[in-house]
C-alpha atoms as a PDB file:
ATOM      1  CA  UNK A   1     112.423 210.913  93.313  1.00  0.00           C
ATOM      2  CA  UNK A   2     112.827 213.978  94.441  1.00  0.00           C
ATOM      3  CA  UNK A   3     109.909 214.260  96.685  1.00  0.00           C
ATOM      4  CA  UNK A   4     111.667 211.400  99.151  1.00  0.00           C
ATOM      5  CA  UNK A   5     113.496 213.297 101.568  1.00  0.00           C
ATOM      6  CA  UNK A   6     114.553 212.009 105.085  1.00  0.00           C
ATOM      7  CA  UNK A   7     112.187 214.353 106.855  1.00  0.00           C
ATOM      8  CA  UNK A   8     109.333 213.202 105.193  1.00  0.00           C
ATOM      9  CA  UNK A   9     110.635 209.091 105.248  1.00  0.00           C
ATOM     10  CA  UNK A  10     110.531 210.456 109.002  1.00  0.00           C
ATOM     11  CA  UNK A  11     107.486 211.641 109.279  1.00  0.00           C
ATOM     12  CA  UNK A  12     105.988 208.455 107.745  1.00  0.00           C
ATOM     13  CA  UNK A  13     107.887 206.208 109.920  1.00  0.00           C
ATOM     14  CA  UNK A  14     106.167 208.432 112.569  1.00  0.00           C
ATOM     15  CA  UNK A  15     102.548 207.528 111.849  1.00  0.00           C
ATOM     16  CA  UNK A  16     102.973 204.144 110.999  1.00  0.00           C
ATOM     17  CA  UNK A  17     104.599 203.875 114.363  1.00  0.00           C
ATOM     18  CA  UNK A  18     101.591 206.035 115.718  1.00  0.00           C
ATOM     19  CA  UNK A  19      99.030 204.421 113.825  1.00  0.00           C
ATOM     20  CA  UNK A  20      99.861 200.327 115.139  1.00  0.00           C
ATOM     21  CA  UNK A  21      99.731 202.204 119.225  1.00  0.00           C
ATOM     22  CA  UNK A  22      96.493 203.468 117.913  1.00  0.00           C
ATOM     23  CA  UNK A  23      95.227 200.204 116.977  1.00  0.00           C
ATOM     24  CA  UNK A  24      97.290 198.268 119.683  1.00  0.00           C
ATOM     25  CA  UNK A  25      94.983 200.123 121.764  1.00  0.00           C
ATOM     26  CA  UNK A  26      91.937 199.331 120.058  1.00  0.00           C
ATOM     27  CA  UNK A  27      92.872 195.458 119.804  1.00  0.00           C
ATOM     28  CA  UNK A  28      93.327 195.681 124.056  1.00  0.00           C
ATOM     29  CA  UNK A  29      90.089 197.812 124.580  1.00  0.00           C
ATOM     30  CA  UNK A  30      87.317 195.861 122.557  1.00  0.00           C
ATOM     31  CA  UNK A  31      88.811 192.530 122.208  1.00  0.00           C
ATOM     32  CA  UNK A  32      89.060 189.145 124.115  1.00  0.00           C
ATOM     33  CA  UNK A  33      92.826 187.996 123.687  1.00  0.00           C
ATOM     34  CA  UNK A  34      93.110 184.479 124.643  1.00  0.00           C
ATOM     35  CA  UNK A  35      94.575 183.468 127.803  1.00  0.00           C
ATOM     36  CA  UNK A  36      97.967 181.833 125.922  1.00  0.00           C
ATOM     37  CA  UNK A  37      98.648 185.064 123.866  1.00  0.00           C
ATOM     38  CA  UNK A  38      97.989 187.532 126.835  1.00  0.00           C
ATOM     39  CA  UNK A  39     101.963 187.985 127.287  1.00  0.00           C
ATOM     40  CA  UNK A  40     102.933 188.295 123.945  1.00  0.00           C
ATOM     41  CA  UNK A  41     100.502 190.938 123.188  1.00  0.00           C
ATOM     42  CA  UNK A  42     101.155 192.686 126.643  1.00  0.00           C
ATOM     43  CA  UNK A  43     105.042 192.959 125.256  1.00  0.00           C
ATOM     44  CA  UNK A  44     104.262 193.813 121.702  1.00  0.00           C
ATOM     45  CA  UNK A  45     101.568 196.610 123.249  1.00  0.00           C
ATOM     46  CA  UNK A  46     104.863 197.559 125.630  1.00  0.00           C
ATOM     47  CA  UNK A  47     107.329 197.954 122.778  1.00  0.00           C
ATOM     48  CA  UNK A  48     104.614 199.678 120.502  1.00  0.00           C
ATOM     49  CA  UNK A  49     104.014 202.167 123.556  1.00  0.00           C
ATOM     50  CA  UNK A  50     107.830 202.853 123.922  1.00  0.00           C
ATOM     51  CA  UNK A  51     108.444 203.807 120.129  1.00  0.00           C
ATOM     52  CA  UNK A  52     105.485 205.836 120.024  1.00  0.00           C
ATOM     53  CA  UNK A  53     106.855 207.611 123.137  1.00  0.00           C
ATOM     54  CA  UNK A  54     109.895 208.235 121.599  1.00  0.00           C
ATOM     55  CA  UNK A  55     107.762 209.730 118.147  1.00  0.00           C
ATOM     56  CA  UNK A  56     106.010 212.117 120.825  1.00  0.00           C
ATOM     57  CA  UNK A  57     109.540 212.939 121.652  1.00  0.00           C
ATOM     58  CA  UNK A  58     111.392 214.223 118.534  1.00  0.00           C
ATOM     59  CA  UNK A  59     108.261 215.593 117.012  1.00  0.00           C
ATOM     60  CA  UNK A  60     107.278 217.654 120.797  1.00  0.00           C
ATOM     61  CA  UNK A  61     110.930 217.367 122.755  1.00  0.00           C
ATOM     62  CA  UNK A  62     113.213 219.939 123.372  1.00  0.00           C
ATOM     63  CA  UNK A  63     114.968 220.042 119.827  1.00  0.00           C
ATOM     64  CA  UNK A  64     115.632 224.136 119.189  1.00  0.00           C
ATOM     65  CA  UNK A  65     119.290 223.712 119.856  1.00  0.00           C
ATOM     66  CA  UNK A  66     119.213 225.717 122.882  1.00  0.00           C
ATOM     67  CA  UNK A  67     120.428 223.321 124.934  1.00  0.00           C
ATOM     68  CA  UNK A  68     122.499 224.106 128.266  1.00  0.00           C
ATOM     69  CA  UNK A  69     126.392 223.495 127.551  1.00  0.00           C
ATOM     70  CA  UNK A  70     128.521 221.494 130.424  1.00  0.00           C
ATOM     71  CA  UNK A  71     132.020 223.177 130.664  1.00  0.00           C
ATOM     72  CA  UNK A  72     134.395 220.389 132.253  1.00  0.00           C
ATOM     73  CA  UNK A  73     136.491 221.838 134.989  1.00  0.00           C
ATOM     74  CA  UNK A  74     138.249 218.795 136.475  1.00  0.00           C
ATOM     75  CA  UNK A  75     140.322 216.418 134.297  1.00  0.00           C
ATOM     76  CA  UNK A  76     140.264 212.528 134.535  1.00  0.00           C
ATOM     77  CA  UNK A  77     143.981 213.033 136.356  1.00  0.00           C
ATOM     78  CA  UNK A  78     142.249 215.774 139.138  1.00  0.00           C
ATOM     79  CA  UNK A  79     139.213 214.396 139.907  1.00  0.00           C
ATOM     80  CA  UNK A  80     136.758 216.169 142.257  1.00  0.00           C
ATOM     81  CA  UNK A  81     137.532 215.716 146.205  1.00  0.00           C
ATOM     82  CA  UNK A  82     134.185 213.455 147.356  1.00  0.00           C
ATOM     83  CA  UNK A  83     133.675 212.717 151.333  1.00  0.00           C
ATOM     84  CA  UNK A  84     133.188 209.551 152.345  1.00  0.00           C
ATOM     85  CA  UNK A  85     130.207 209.046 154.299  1.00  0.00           C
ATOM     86  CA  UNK A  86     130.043 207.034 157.672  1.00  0.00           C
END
């Protein structure tokens, strides 16, 4: 199966991901959870909210490979001078 690459297994994984926020925030709009499930659907809504954060951030994030290098100057054995503060 040619056709079943990893960007497009991605991209899948993306909407499904997108498409339970989307009706994670339907479910807490225009229904009435009960009083004893209010928690558990307040985390899964949480955890749904962080992975579709992190889909808005590999799809719309800073991936062009342009990213700033850090050049170490100071070794483990020379560490930097700090002040202590009084």
């Amino acid at each position: 199966m040619s056709w079943v690459t990893r960007p497009f297994v991605r991209f899948l994984l993306a909407l499904v991901v997108l498409a339970m926020f989307a009706g994670a925030v339907i479910v807490m709009s225009f229904f009435v959870v009960p009083e004893q499930n209010r928690e558990v659907v307040v985390q899964l809504v949480g955890g749904i909210n962080t992975l579709a954060g992190m889909v808005i951030g590999y799809y719309f994030g800073r991936t062009d490979g342009d990213l700033q290098q850090v050049e170490v100057t100071n070794t483990p054995a020379h560490p930097v001078p700090v002040e202590q503060g009084e």
